[in-house]
Protein backbone atom coordinates (compact mmCIF):
# COMPACT_ATOMS: atom_id res chain seq x y z
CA UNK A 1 -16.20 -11.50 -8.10
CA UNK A 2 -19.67 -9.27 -7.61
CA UNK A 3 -20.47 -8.43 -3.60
CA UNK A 4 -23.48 -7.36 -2.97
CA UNK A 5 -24.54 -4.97 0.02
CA UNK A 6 -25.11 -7.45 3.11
CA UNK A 7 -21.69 -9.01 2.14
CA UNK A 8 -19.91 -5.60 2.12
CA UNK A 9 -22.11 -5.51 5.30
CA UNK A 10 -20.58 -8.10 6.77
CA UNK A 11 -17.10 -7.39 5.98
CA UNK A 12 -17.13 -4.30 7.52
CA UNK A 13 -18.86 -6.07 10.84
CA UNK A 14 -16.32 -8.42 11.08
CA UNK A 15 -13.55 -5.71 11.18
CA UNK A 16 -15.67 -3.60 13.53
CA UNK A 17 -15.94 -6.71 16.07
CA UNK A 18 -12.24 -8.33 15.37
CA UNK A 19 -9.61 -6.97 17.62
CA UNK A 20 -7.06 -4.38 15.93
CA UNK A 21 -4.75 -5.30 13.73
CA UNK A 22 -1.51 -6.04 15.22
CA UNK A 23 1.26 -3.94 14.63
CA UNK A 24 -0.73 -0.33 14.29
CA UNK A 25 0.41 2.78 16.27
CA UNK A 26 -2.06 5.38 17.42
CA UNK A 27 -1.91 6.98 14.52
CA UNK A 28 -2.76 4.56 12.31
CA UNK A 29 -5.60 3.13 14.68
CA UNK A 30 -7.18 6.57 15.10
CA UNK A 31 -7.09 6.32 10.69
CA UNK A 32 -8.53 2.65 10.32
CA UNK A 33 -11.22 3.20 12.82
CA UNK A 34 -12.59 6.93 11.48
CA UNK A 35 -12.29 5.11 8.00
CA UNK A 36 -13.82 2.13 8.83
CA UNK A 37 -17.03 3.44 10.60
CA UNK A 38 -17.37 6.02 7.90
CA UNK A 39 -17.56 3.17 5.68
CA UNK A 40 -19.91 1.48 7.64
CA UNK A 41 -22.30 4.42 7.92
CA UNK A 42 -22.29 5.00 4.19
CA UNK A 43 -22.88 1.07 2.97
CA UNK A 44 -26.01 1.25 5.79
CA UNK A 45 -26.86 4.45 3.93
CA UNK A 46 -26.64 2.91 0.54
CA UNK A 47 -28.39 -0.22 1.71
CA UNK A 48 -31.59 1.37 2.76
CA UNK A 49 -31.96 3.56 -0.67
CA UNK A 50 -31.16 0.04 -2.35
CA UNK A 51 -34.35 -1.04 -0.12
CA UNK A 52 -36.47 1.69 -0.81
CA UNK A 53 -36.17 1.14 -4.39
CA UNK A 54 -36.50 -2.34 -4.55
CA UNK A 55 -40.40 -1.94 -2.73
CA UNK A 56 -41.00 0.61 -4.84
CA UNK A 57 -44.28 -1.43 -6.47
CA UNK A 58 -44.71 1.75 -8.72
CA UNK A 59 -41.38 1.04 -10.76
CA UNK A 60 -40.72 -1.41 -13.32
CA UNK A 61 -37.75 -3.93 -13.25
CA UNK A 62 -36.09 -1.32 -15.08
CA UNK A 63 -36.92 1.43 -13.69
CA UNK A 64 -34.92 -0.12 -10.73
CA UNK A 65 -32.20 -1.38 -12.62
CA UNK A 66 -31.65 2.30 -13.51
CA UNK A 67 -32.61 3.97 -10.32
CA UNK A 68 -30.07 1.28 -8.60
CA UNK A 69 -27.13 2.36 -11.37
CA UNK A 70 -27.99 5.56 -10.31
CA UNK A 71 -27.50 5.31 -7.02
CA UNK A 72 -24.40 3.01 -7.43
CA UNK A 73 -22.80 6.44 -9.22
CA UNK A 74 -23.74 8.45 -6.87
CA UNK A 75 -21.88 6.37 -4.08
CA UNK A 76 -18.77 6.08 -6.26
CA UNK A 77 -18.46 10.13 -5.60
CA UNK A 78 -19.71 9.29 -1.73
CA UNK A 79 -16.20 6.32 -1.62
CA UNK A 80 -13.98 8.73 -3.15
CA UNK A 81 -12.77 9.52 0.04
CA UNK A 82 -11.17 6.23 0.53
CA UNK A 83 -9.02 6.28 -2.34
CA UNK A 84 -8.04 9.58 -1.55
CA UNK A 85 -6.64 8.16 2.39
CA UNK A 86 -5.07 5.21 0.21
CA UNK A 87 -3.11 7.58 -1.70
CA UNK A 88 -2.11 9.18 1.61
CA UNK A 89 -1.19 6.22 2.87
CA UNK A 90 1.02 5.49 -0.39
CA UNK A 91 2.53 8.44 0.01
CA UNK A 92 3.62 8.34 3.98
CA UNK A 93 4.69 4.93 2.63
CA UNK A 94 7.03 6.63 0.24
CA UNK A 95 8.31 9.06 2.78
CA UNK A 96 9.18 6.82 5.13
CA UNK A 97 10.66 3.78 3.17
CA UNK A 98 13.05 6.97 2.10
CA UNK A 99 13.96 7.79 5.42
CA UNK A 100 14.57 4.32 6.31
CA UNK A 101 16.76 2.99 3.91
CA UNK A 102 16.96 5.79 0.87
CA UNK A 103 20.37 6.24 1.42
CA UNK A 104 21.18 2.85 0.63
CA UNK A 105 19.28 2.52 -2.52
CA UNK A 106 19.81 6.15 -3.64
CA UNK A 107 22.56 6.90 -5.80
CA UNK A 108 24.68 9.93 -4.37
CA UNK A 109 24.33 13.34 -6.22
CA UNK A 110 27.25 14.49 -8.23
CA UNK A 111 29.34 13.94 -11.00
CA UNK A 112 28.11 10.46 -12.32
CA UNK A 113 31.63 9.78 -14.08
CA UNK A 114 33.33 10.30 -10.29
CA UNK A 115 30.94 8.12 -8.55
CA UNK A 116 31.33 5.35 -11.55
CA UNK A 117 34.76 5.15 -10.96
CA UNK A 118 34.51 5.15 -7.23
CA UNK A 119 32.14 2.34 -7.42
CA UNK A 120 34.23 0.26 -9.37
CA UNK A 121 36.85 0.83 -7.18
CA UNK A 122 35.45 -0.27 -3.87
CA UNK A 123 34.11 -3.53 -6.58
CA UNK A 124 37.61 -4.31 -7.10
CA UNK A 125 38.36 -4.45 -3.93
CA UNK A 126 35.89 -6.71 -2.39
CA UNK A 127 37.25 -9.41 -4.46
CA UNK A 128 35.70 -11.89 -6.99
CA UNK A 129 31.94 -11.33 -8.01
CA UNK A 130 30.55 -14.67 -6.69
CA UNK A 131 27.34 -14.00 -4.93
CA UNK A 132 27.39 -15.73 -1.98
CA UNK A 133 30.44 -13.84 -1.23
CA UNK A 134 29.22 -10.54 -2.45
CA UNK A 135 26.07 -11.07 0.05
CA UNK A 136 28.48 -11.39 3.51
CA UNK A 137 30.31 -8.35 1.94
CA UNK A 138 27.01 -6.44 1.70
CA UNK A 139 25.38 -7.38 4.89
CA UNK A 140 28.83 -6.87 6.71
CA UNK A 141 28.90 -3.43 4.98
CA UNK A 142 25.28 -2.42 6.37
CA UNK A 143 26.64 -3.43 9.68
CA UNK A 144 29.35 -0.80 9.53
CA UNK A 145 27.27 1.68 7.59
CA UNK A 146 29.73 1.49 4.55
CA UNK A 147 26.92 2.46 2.50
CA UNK A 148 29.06 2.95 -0.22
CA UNK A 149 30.72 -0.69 -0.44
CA UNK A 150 26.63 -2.25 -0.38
CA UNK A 151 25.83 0.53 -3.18
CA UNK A 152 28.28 -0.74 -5.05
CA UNK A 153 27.16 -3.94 -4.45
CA UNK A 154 23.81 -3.48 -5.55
CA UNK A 155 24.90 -1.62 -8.91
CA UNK A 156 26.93 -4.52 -9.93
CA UNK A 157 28.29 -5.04 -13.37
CA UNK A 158 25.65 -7.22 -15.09
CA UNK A 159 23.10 -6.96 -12.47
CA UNK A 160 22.90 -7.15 -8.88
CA UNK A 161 23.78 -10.52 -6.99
CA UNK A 162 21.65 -9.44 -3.71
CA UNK A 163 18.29 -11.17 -4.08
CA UNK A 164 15.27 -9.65 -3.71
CA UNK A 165 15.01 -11.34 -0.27
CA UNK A 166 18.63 -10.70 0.77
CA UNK A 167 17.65 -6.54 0.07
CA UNK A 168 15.07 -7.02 2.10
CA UNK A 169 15.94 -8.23 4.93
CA UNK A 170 19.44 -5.79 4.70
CA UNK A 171 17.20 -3.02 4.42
CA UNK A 172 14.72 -3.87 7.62
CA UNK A 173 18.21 -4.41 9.69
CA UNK A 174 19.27 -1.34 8.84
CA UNK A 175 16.42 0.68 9.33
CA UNK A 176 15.58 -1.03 12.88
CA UNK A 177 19.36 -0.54 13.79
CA UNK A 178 19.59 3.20 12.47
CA UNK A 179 16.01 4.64 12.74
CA UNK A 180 13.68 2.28 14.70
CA UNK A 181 11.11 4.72 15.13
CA UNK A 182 10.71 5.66 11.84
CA UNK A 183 10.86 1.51 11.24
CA UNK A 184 7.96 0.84 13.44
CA UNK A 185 5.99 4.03 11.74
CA UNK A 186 6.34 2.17 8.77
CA UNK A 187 5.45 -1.05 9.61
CA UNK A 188 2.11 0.40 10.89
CA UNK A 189 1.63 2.24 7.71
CA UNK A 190 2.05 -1.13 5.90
CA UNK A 191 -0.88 -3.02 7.85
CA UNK A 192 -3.13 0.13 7.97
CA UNK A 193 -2.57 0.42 3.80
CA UNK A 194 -3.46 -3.46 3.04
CA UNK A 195 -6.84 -2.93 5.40
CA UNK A 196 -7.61 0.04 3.54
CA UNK A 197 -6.81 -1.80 0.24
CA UNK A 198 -9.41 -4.68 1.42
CA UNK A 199 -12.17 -1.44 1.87
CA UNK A 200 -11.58 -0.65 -1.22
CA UNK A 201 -12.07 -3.71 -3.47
CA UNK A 202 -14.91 -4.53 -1.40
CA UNK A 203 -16.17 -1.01 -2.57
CA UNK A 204 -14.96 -2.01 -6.03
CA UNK A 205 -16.49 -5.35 -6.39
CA UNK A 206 -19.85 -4.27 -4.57
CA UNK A 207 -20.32 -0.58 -6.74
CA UNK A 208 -19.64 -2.41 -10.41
CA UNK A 209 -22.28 -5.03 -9.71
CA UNK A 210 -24.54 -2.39 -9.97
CA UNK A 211 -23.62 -1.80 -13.48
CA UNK A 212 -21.26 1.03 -13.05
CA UNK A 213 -17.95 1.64 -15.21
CA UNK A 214 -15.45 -0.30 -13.35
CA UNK A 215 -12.49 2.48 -14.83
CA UNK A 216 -14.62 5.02 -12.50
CA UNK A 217 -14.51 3.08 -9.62
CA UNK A 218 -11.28 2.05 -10.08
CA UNK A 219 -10.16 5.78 -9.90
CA UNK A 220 -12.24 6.69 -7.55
CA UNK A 221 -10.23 3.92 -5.13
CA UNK A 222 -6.70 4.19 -6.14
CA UNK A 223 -6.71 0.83 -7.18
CA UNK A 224 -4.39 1.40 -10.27
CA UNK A 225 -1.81 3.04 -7.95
């Protein structure tokens, strides 16, 4: 779908006159709001060069058309910025889901044969491989930080009986029981990174219906990441 300027207009309005989005720390407040009034500035920028050319009575309908692809380039290199803070984002994302939960979802360094056996060992001993079973055994484990029973768990013979949702939700528990700090940091990473995603396909949307490559501006925005 093709947005033009007011509409990118008025998507950044509405976030500058809604109330913050729940759930950010300082940080990530002090981020949306320098991001989101840079934004502004530049898509007020862009609108009244889009103007200027569009009253030009000198210039043919294509002379526009190509002085308005021109421009549109030129503001993909202006927005580059924003996919450069998504990627930041993405990667404080990374760092944190790590030191959340990585050590239950990271295998432990070392001799692979060892920790094979040892795995299959504790999966003896938790009994029969039914999975509604399995899932007490793994959420009791992350109760008790037996990492190494829910490992196990999760590395089961013919792939793993914890759902998608069960991980999850074992994962927050942990995290907010172990390292609720670093939980909340995250969560406020989360909500600042899908605002900044809903910048940039605005950007996206608004900068290729001006005839520019969509591969540029989707590089430019980090939306293949």
């Amino acid at each position: 779908m093709a947005l033009n300027t007011v509409s990118v207009l008025m998507i950044d309005e509405k976030f500058l006159s809604d109330p913050l989005p729940q759930g950010l720390d300082t940080d990530s407040v002090n981020t949306w709001n320098d991001a989101l009034a840079r934004h502004h500035a530049l898509v007020k920028g862009v609108q009244a060069e889009e103007d200027r050319i569009l009253k030009d009575r000198n210039a043919s309908d294509e002379g526009k058309r190509i002085k308005l692809a021109a421009l549109a380039q030129t503001s993909v290199e202006a927005f580059a910025w924003l996919g450069k803070m998504r990627q930041q984002a993405d990667a404080a994302k990374d760092r944190l889901e790590k030191l959340s939960f990585g050590a239950l979802t990271q295998k432990p360094t070392g001799n692979e044969v060892v920790t094979y056996h040892r795995e299959k060992e504790v999966r003896d001993s938790v009994g029969n491989g039914d999975a509604g079973h399995l899932a007490g055994v793994f959420l009791k484990a992350l109760e008790t930080d037996n990492l190494e029973t829910a490992r196990a768990i999760l590395d089961w013979p013919g792939g793993s009986p914890i759902s998608a949702d069960l991980l999850a939700r074992g994962k927050a528990d942990y995290a907010k029981r172990t390292n609720p700090g670093v939980w909340a940091r995250l969560q406020s990473v989360e909500v600042l990174k899908d605002h900044l995603a809903t910048l940039a396909n605005a950007t996206s949307q608004w900068l290729t219906s001006f005839g520019v490559d969509p591969k540029n501006v989707t590089k430019a925005m980090a939306l293949n990441n």
